[in-house]
Structures are given as structure tokens and as C-alpha cells.
Protein backbone atom coordinates (compact mmCIF):
# COMPACT_ATOMS: atom_id res chain seq x y z
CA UNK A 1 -35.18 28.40 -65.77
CA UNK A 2 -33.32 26.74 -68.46
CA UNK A 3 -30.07 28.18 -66.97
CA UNK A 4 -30.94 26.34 -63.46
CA UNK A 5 -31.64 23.40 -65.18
CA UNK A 6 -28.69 23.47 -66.91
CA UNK A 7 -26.66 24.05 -63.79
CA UNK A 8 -28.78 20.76 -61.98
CA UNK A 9 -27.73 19.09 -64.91
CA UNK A 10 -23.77 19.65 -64.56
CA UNK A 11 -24.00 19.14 -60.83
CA UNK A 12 -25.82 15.85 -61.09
CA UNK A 13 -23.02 14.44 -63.77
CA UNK A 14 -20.70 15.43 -61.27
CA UNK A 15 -21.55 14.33 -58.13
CA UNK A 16 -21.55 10.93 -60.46
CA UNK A 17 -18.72 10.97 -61.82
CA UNK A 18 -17.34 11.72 -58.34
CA UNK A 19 -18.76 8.99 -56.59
CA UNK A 20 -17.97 6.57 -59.73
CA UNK A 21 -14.21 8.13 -59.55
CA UNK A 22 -14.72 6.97 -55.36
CA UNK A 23 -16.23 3.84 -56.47
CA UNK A 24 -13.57 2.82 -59.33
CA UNK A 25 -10.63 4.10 -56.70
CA UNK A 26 -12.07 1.38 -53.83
CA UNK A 27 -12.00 -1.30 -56.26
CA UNK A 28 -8.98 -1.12 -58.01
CA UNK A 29 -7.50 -3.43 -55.83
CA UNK A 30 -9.79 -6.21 -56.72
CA UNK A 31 -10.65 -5.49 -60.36
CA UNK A 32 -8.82 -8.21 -61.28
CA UNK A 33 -11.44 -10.40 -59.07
CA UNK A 34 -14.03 -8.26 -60.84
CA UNK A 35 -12.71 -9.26 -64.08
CA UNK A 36 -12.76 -13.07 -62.79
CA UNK A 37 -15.95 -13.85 -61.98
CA UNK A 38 -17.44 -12.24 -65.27
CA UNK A 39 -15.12 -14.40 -67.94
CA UNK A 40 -15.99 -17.21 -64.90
CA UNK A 41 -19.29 -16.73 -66.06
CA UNK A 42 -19.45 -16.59 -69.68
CA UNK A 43 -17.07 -20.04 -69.73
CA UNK A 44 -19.24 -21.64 -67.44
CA UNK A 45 -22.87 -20.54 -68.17
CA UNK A 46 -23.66 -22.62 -70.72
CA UNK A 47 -23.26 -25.95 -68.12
CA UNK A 48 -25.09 -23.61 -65.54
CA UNK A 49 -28.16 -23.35 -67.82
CA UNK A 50 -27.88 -27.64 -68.65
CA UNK A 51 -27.71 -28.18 -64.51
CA UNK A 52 -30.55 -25.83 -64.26
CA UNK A 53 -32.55 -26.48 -67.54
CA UNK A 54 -32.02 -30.17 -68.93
CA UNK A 55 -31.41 -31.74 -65.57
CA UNK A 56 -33.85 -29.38 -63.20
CA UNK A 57 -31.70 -28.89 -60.58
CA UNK A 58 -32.39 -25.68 -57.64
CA UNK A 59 -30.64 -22.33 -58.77
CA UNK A 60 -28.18 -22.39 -55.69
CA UNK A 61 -26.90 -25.77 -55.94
CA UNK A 62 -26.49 -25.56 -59.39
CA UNK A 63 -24.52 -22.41 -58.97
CA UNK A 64 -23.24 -24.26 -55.87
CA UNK A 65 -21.58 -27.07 -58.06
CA UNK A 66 -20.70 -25.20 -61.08
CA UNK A 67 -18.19 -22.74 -58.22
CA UNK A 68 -17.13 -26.00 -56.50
CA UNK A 69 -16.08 -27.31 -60.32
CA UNK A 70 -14.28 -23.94 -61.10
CA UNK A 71 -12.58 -24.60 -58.28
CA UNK A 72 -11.52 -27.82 -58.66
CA UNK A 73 -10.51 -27.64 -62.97
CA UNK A 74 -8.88 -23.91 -61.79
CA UNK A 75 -7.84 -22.73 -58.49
CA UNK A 76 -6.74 -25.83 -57.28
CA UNK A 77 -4.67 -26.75 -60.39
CA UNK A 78 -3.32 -23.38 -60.20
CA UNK A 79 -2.21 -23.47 -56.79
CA UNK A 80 -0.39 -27.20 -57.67
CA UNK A 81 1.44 -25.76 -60.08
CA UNK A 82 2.74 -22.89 -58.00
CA UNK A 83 3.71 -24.95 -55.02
CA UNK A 84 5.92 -27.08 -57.87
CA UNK A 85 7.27 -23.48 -59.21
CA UNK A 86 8.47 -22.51 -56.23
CA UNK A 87 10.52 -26.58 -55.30
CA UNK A 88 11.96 -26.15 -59.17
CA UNK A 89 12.98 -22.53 -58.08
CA UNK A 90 14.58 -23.90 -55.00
CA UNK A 91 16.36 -26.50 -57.16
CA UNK A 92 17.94 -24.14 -59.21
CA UNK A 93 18.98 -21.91 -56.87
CA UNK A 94 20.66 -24.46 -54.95
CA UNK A 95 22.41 -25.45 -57.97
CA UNK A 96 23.71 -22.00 -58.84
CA UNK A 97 25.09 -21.95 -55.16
CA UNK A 98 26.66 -25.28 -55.85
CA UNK A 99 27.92 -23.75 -59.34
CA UNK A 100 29.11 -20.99 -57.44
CA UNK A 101 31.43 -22.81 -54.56
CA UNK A 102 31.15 -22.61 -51.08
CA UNK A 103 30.39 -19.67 -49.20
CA UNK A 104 33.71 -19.58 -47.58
CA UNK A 105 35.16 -19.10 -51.13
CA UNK A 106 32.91 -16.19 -51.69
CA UNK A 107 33.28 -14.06 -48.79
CA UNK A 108 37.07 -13.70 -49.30
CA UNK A 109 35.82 -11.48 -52.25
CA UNK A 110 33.89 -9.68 -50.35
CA UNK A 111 35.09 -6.35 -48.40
CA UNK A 112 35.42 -6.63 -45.09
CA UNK A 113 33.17 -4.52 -42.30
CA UNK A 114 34.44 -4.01 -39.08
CA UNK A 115 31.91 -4.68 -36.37
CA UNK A 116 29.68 -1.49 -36.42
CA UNK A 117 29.55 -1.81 -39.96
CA UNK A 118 28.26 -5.57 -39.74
CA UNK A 119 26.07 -4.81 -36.77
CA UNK A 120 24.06 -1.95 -39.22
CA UNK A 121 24.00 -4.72 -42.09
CA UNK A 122 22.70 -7.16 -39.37
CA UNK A 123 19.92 -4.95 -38.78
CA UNK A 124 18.80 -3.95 -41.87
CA UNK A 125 18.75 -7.47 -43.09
CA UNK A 126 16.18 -8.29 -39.99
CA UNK A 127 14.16 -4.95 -40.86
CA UNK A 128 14.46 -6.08 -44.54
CA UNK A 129 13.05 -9.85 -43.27
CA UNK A 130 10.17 -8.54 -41.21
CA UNK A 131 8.48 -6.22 -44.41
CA UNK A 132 9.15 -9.19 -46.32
CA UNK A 133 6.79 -11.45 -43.64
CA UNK A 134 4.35 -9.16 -43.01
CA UNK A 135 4.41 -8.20 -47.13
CA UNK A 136 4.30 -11.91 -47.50
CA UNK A 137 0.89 -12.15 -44.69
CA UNK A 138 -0.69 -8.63 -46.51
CA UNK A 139 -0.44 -10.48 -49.39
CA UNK A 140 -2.11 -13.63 -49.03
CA UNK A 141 -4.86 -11.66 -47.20
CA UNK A 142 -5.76 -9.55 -50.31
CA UNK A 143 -5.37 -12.78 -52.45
CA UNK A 144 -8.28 -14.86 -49.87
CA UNK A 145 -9.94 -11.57 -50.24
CA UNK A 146 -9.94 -11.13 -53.91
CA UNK A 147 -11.24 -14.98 -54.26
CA UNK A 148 -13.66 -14.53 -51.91
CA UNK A 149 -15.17 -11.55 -53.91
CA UNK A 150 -14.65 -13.12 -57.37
CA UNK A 151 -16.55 -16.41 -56.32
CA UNK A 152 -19.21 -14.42 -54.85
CA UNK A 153 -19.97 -11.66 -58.04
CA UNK A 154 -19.80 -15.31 -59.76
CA UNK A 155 -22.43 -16.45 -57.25
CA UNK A 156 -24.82 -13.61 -57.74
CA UNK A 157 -24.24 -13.12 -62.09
CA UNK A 158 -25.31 -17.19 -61.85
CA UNK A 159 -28.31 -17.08 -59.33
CA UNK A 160 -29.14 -13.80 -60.92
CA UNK A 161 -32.07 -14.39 -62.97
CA UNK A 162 -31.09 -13.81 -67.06
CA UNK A 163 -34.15 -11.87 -67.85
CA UNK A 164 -32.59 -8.98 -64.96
CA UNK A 165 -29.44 -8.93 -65.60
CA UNK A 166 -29.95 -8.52 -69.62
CA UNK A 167 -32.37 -5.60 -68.08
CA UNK A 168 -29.54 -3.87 -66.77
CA UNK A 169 -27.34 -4.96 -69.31
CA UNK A 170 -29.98 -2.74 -71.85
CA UNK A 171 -30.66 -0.03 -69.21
CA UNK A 172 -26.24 0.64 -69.06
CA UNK A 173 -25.42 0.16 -72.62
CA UNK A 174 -25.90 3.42 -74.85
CA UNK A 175 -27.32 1.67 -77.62
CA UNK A 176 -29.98 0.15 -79.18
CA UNK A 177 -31.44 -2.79 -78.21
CA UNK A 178 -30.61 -5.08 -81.22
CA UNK A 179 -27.36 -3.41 -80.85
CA UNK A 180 -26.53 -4.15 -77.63
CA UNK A 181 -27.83 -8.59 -78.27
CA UNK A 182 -24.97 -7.87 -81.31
CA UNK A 183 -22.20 -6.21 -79.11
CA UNK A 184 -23.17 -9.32 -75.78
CA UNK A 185 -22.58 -11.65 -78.64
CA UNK A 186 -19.15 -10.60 -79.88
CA UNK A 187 -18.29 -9.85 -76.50
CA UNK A 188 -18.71 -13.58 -75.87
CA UNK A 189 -17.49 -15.16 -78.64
CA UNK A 190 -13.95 -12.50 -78.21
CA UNK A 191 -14.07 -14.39 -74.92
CA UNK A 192 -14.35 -17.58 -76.00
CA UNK A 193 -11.66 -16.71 -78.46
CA UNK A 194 -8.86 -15.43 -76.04
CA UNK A 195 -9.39 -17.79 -73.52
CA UNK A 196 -9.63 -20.90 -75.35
CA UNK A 197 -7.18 -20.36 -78.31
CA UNK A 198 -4.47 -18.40 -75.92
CA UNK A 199 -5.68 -20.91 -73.35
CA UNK A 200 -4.82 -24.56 -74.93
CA UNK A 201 -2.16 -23.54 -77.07
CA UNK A 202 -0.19 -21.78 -73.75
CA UNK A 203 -0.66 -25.28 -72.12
CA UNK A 204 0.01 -27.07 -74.99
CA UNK A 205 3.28 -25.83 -75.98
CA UNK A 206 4.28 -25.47 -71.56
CA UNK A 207 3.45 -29.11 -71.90
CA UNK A 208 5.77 -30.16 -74.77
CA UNK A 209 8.46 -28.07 -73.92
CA UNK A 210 8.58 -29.40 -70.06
CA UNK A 211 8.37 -32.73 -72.13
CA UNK A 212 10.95 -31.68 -74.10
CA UNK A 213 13.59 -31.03 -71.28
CA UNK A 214 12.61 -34.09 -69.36
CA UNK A 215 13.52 -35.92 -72.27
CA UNK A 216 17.08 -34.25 -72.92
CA UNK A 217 18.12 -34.35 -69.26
CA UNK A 218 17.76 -30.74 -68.90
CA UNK A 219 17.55 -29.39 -65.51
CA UNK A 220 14.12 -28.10 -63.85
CA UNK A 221 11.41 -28.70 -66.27
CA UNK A 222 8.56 -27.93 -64.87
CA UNK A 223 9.66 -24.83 -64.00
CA UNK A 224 10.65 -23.74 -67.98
CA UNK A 225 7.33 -25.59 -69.18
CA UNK A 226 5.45 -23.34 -66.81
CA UNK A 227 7.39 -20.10 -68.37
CA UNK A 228 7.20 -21.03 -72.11
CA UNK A 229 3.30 -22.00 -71.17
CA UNK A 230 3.31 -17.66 -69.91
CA UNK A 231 5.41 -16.64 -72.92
CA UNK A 232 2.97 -18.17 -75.39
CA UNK A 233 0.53 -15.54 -74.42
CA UNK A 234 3.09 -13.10 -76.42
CA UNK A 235 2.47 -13.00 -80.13
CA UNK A 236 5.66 -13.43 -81.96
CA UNK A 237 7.71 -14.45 -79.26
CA UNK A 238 6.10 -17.49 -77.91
CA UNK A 239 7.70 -20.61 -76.18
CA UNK A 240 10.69 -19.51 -78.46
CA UNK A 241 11.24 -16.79 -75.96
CA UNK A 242 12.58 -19.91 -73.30
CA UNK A 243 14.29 -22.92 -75.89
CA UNK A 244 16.09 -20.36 -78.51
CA UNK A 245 18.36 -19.13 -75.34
CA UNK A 246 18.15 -23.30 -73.88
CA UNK A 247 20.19 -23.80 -76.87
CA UNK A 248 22.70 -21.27 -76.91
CA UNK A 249 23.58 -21.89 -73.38
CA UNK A 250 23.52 -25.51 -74.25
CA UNK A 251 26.03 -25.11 -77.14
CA UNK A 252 27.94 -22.73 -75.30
CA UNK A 253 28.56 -25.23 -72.40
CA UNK A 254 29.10 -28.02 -75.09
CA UNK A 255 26.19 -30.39 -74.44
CA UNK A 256 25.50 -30.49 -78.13
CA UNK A 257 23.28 -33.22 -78.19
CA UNK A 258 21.10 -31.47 -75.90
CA UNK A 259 21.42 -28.09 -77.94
CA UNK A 260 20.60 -29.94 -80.93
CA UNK A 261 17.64 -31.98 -80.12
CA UNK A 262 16.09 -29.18 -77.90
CA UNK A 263 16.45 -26.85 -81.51
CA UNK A 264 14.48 -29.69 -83.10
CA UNK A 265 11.66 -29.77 -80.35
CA UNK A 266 11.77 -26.28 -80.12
CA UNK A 267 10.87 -25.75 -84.00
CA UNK A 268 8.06 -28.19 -83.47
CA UNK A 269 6.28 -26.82 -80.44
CA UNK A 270 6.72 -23.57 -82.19
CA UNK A 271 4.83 -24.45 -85.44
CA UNK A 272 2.02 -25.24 -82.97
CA UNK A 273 0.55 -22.26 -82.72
CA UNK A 274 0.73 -21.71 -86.46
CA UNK A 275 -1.02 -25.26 -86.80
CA UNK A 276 -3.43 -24.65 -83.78
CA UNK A 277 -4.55 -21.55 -83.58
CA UNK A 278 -6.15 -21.24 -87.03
CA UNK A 279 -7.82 -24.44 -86.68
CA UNK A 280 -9.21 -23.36 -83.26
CA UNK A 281 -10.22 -19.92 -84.14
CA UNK A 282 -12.48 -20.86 -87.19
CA UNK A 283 -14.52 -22.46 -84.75
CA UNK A 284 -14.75 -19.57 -81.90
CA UNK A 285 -13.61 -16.64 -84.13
CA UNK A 286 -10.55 -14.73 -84.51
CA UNK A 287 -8.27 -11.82 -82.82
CA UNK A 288 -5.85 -9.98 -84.63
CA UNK A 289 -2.40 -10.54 -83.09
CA UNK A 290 -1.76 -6.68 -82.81
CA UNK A 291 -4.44 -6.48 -80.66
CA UNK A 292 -3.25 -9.49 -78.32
CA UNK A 293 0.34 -7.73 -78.16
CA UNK A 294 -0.84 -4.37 -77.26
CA UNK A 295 -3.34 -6.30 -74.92
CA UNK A 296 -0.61 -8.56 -73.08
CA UNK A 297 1.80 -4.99 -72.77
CA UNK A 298 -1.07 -3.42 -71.10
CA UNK A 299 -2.01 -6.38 -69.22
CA UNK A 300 0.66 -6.84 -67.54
CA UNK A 301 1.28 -3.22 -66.67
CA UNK A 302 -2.05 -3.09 -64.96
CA UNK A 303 -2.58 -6.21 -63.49
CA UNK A 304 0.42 -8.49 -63.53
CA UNK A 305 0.16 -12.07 -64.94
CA UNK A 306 -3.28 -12.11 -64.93
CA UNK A 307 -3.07 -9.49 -67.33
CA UNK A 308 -2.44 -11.99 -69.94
CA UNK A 309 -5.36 -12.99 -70.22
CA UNK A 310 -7.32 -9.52 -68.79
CA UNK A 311 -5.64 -7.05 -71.22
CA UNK A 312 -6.58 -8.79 -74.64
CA UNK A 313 -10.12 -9.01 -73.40
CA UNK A 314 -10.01 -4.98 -72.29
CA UNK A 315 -8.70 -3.96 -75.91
CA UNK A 316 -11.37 -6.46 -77.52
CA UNK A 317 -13.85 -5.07 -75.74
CA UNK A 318 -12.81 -1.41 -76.34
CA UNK A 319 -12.55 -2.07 -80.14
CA UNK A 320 -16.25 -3.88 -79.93
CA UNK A 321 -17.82 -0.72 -78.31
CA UNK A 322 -16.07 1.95 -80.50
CA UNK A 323 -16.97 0.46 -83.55
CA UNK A 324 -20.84 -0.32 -82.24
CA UNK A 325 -20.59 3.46 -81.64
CA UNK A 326 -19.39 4.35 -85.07
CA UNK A 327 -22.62 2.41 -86.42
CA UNK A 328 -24.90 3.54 -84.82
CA UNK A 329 -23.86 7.00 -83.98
CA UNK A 330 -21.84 8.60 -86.74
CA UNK A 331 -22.65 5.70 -89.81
């Protein structure tokens, strides 16, 4: 008997772990959305509960108002900045062709085909054009649908009434119940942490820096604000990662005006996060920067850009549960 319901036992766990495995496989491709509606709602739960609480308004328009505001103070800023990314790319690459010299210049370098040979390039080039379009097309249709699946999973953790979902919340997590109110606790305030310190200090120093080449004449500026505003996300290397090599190619071209007064802004927005960060994480907490590195290298392995922000928050949370474990299983 104990045999059979041993056997039950095993077979139950993994038909689970099966279906979970089925599960986990069908929604890799939208984790990331998954991942997006639940820091969504821990940064904007707090004005979901004053629209719903203080000011009495109906569950669904509340929830209603607080998408349509994520919307408007994210996606939409978000997409601005892309559609400026991609006129500063075109800028510099039609300066580099300029740099270059005409085309006619350029092809005498080139070997020559005869026709067959140009007739196969031909070809390829149009195959090579079409998987771009429809690449480009598959794309944005995963993108609507990974928005349309984060706003709703936002929709339904707001609407959701608190006293179910910190039901489930008990009935999932292995531990104890004063546990588990400790571990939802941390996990918010590690939120808090990585998106608002990592958060303003990325825009901050983007900011300055775009600022900074404005100022100096140097060429696309939005476009380098927006990559020193990614590369502050990196512990160590920070904005530095964009203005140390601005001024080397700056001196090396001679403009040493612009070499040295970018060195000088550069110094400054860099001592921003030293002057920042502390002062922001005494009030929301405070992540060790080995844990953001190996967060932002495993971020971005997994899910691109995003992963910025996603893989310091995965780490976090992983160090959060193993050492809840350690107290209350092993301690």
C-alpha cells in the first residue's frame, strides 16, 4: 500500500512538473511581458489603492486610469525616444558615407563579378530583404502581443482583490506565513530599489551627457545620451563606457577643446552615481553592486535590454528566497 502510494506520489510530481515544463516552454516568449506587468504593479499600486481608497473611485476605472497613465509616463515616452534613435542613427550613417566618399570611389576597390556572379548577389540581396520584412512584421506582432498580455496580467493583479491574491501568494510560497509578509516586503522594497536608483540615475547621467555633447558641438546627441543612459545600468562602467572613448577620438582627430571639456563633463556625470545613488538608496534600501553586474550579464543574455532592469530583480529575488530558506529551514 505504501509502495502504491509512493508510486501515485512520483507520478503526480511528474505529470506536474511536465505540464509546468509545457507551461514555462509556451511562455518563454512573453516572460518578459510577464515580468512587466508584476514590477508595473508594485510601482503603481500604491496610487491604485489612493484612486480606489482616498478618492472612492470603481475598481475598473481606477485600474482603467492607472494603465492609461503607465502608458502615457512609459510606453509612449519609450517609443519617442526610439523613433529619435533610429533619425540620429540615420544621421550618422549618412555621415560615415559622406566620410567615406562617393560610391563611385568605392566600388573601384571592389572586385569585379561578371554578370552571373552579380545576378546570384542580386538575388540573395532580395531573399536577404524579404526575411528582413517579414522578420521586421513577425516582430512587431510579438511586440503588440507581448503589450497586450503585460497590460492585461496588470489589469487582473489590479482588479484582483488583495485579500486573494495574498491567498495565493501564502498557498505558493513554502514558508511560513510571517515569513512569507517578510520575503513580499523585501521583494518590494529590492524593487523599489533597482528601479528607482538604476532608474533616475540611468536618465540622469543619459541626460547630462546628451547635454554635454549638445553643448561641445558633438555630433548626434541624443543618440550617445540614450547609450550612456543603457550603460549606466553596468556597475563600474557606467556613462564612462560612451565619453572616455568621445575623448580619445576627439584628441585623436585634434578637436581638443572638445576632448577637453567633454573629459571635464564626463568626470562630473560620472561622480553622479557616487553622489546619487547612496543618497537614494538610504531611502528605498540598498543592492550590492555584484549582484547588479551578475544581474545585468544575465539579463541581457536572457532577455535583451530589458534585461537590465529584469536580471537584477531575478538575482534579488533568488538571494531573498535562499536565504528565507536558510532561516527557516536549516537555521
Amino acid at each position: 500500500m505504501i509502495k502504491e502510494k509512493s508510486f501515485k506520489q512520483f507520478l503526480a510530481g511528474a505529470i506536474i512538473a511536465t505540464l509546468f515544463g509545457v507551461l514555462l516552454y509556451g511562455l518563454w516568449p512573453y516572460l518578459n511581458a510577464l515580468l512587466g506587468a508584476f514590477i508595473l504593479f508594485i510601482l503603481f499600486l500604491p496610487l491604485y489603492r489612493y484612486l480606489t481608497v482616498k478618492l472612492k473611485i470603481k475598481i475598473g476605472l481606477a485600474a482603467t486610469l492607472v494603465i492609461l497613465l503607465s502608458i502615457v509616463l512609459i510606453l509612449i515616452p519609450v517609443s519617442f525616444l526610439a523613433s529619435i534613435l533610429v533619425k540620429e542613427i540615420q544621421v550618422v550613417l549618412t555621415d560615415l558615407h559622406a566620410r567615406l566618399g562617393d560610391w563611385g570611389d568605392i566600388s573601384k576597390l571592389l572586385p569585379q563579378f561578371n554578370s552571373t556572379d552579380l545576378s546570384q548577389q542580386i538575388a540573395q540581396a532580395g531573399s536577404m530583404a524579404s526575411r528582413f520584412v517579414f522578420g521586421t512584421l513577425s516582430a512587431i506582432g510579438n511586440q503588440v502581443i507581448s503589450y497586450f498580455i503585460m497590460f492585461f496580467v496588470f489589469y487582473y493583479l489590479l482588479t484582483t482583490d488583495e485579500e486573494k491574491l495574498s491567498k495565493m501568494v501564502f498557498e505558493i510560497m513554502p514558508f511560513s506565513r510571517d515569513n512569507t509578509v517578510k520575503l513580499q516586503r523585501k521583494f518590494r522594497t529590492v524593487t523599489y530599489t533597482t528601479l528607482i536608483t538604476s532608474g533616475l540615475i540611468s536618465l540622469l547621467q543619459g541626460t547630462l551627457l546628451a547635454l554635454s555633447f549638445w553643448g561641445l558641438g558633438i555630433g548626434a546627441p541624443v543618440l550617445w545620451g540614450l547609450v550612456a543612459a543603457i550603460t549606466s545600468f553596468v556597475p563600474v562602467i557606467g556613462a564612462a563606457g560612451v565619453w572616455v572613448p568621445a575623448v580619445i577620438i576627439l584628441f585623436i582627430q585634434g578637436n581638443i577643446f572638445g576632448a577637453v571639456g567633454l573629459l571635464i563633463c564626463g568626470i562630473i556625470i560620472s561622480s553622479v552615481d557616487n553622489l546619487v545613488r547612496p543618497a537614494i538608496q538610504k531611502k528605498v534600501g540598498k543592492i550590492h553592486p555584484l549582484v547588479s553586474l551578475l544581474g545585468v550579464v544575465i539579463g541581457l543574455s536572457l532577455f535583451g535590454l530589458v534585461g537590465l532592469i529584469i536580471g537584477p530583480l531575478l538575482i534579488s529575488y533568488f538571494l531573498l528566497m535562499l536565504g528565507m530558506f536558510k532561516e527557516e529551514y536549516i537555521n
